[in-house]
Protein backbone atom coordinates (compact mmCIF):
# COMPACT_ATOMS: atom_id res chain seq x y z
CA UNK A 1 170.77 30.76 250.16
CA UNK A 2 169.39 32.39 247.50
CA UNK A 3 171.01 30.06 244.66
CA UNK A 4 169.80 27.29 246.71
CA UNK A 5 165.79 28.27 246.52
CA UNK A 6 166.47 29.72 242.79
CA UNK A 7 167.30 25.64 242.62
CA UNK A 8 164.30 24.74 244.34
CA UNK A 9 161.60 26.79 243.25
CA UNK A 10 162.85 25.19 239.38
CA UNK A 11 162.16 21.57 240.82
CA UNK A 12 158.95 22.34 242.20
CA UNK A 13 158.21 24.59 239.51
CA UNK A 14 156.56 27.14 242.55
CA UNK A 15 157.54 29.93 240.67
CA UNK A 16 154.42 29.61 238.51
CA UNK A 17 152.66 30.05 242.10
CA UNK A 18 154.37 33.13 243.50
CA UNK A 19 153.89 35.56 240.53
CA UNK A 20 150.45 34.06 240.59
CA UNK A 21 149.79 34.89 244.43
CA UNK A 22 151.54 38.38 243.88
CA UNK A 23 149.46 39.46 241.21
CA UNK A 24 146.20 38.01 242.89
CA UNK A 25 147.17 39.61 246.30
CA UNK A 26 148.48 42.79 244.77
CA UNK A 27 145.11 43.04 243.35
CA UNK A 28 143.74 42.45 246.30
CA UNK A 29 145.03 44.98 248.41
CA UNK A 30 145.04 47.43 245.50
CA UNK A 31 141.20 47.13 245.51
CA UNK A 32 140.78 47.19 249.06
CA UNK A 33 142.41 50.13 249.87
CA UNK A 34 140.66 51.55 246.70
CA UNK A 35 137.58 50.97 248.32
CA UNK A 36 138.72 53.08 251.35
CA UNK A 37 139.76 55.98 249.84
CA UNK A 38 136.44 56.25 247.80
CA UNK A 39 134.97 55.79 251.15
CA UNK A 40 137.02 58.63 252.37
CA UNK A 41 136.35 60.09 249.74
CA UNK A 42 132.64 60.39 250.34
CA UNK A 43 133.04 61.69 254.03
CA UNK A 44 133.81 64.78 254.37
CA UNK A 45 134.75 64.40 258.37
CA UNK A 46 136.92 61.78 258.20
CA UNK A 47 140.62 63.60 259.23
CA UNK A 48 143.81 62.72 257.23
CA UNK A 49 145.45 61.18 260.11
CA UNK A 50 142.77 58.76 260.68
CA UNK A 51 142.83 58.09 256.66
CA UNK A 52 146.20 57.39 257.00
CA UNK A 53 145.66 55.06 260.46
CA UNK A 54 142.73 53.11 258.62
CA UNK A 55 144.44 52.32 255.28
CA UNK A 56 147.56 51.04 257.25
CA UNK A 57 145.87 49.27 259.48
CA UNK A 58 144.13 47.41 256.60
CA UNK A 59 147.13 46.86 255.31
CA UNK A 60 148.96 45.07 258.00
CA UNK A 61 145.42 42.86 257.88
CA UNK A 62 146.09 41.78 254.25
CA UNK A 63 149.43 41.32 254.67
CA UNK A 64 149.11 38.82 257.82
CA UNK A 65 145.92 37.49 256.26
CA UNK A 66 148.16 36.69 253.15
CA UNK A 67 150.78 35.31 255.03
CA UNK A 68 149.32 32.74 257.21
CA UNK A 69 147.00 31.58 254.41
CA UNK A 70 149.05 31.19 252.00
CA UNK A 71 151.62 29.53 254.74
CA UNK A 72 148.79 26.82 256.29
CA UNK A 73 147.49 26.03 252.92
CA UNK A 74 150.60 25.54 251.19
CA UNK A 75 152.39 23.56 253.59
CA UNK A 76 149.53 21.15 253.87
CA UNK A 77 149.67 21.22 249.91
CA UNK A 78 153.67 20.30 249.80
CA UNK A 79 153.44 17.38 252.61
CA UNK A 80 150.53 15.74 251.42
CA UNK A 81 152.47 16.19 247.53
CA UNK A 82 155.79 14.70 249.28
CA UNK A 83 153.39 11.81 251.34
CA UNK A 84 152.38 10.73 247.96
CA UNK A 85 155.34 10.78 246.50
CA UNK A 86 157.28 9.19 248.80
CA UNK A 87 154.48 6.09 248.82
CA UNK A 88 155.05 5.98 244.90
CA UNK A 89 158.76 5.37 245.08
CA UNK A 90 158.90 3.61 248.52
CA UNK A 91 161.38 6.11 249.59
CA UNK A 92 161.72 8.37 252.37
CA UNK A 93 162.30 11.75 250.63
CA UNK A 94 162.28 14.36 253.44
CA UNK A 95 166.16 14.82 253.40
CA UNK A 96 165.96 15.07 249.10
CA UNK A 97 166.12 18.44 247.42
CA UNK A 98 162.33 17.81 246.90
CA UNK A 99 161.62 17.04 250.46
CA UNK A 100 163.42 20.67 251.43
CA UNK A 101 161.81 22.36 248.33
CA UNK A 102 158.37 20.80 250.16
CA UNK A 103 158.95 22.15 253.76
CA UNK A 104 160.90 25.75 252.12
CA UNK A 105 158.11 26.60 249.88
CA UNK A 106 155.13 27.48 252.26
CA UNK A 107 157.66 30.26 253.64
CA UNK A 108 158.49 31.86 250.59
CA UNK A 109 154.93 31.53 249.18
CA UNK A 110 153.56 33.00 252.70
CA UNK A 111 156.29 36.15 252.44
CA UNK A 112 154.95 36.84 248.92
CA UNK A 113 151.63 36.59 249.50
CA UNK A 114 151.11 38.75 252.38
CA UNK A 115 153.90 41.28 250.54
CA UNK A 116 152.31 41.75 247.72
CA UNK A 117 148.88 43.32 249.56
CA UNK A 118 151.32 45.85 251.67
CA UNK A 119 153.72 46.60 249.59
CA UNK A 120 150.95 47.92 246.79
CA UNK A 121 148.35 49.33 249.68
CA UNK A 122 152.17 51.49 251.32
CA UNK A 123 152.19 52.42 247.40
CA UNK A 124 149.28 53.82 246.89
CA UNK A 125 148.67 55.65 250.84
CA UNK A 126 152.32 57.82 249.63
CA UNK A 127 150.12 61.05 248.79
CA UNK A 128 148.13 60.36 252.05
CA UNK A 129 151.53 60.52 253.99
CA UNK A 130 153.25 63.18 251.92
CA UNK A 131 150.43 65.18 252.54
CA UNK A 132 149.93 64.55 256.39
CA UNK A 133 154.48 65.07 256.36
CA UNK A 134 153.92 67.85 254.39
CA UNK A 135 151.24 70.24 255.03
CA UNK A 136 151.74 72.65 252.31
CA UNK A 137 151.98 70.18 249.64
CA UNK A 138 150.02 71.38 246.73
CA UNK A 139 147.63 67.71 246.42
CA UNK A 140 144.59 66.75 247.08
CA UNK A 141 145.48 63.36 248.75
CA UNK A 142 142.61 61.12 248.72
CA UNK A 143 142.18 61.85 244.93
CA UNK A 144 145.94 61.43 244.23
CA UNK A 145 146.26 58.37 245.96
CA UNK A 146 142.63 56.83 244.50
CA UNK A 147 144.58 57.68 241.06
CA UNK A 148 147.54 56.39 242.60
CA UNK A 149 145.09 52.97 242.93
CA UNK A 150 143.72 53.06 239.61
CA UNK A 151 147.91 53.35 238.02
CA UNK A 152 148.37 50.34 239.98
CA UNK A 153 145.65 48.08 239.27
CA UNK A 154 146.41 49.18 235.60
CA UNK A 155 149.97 47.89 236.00
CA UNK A 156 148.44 44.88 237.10
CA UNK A 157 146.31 43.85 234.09
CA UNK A 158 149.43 44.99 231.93
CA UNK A 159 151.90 42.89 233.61
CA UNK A 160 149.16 39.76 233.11
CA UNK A 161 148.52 41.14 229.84
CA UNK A 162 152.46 40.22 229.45
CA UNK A 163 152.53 36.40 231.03
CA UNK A 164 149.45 35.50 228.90
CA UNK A 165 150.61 37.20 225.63
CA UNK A 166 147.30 39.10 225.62
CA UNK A 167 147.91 42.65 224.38
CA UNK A 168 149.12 45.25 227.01
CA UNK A 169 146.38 47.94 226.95
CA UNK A 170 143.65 45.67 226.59
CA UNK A 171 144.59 43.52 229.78
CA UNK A 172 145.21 46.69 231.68
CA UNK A 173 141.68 48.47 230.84
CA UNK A 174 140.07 45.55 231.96
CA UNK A 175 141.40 45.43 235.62
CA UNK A 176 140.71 49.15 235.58
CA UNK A 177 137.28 48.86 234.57
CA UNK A 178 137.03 45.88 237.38
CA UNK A 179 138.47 48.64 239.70
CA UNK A 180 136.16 51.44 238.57
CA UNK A 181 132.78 49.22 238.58
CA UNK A 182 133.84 48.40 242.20
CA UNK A 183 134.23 52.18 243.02
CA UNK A 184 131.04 53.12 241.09
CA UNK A 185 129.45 50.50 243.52
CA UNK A 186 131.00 52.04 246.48
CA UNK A 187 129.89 55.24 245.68
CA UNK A 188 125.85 53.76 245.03
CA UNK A 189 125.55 51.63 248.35
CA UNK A 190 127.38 53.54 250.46
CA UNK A 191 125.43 56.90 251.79
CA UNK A 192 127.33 60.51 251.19
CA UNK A 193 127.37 62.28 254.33
């Protein structure tokens, strides 16, 4: 299975998509669950558990939101790519390597998509949940885990830094400073209690 769609994410070339939809919806759910915790952050009433309820539930959003997306768009994408194919060479293609590559690839775009955004919101809720699982842990959580956000988003720029050969630190600082002018907006619109 897995050399099979190794061999068919080379003939469509899809892996050029996926990293692109992880890093894009990575960044995504990064940022939005940023934007909660400097929410939290600002109320002083809001409890850990329901911290903990909100940022999850968020994240189950994103991740379906990513998933059916990506899945609806992309399959339209790879039939109406095989259509035109197939009315170029005259050929029926659907049982072809291309024609499975076209009906295989919405799935495995639609899993990445919608695990990227969960997979990095889960990352950066741990000090919420170690926190809430462990009372006396020595943290502040909602500043630990808006840190937590920040490392992320960081990791982001640096690991786009690396596909487009820009340097490292510079790529890295600017998805941070995206991340911090969104929290410094945040924190302006939103009223302190």
């Amino acid at each position: 299975m897995f050399a099979q769609l190794t061999v068919l994410l080379r003939i469509t070339r899809a892996h050029l998509i996926l990293r692109r939809y992880f890093v894009v919806n990575g960044f995504d759910g990064a940022l939005t669950i940023l934007g909660l915790l400097v929410g939290f952050y600002m109320s002083d009433e809001v409890s850990l558990f329901s911290m903990i309820n909100a940022c999850l539930a968020v994240a189950i959003a994103l991740g379906m939101s990513g998933i059916t997306s990506a899945y609806y768009s992309e399959a339209a994408e790879k039939q109406a790519e095989l259509r035109e194919l197939e009315r170029a060479m005259l050929a029926d293609l659907e049982e072809s390597a291309y024609g499975r590559a076209a009906r295989m690839l919405p799935f495995v775009v639609a899993f990445v998509n919608g695990l990227a955004p969960l997979l990095f919101s889960l990352i950066i809720m741990t000090p919420l949940w170690l926190k809430y699982s462990f009372a006396g842990l020595a943290i502040a959580p909602v500043e630990t885990a808006i840190i937590v956000a920040a490392f992320v988003i960081f990791m982001l720029g640096v690991f786009l830094g690396r596909v487009s050969g820009v340097f490292w630190l510079w790529s890295g600082l600017r998805m941070l400073l995206v991340a911090t002018i969104t929290a410094g907006l945040i924190y302006i619109v939103t009223p302190s209690a």
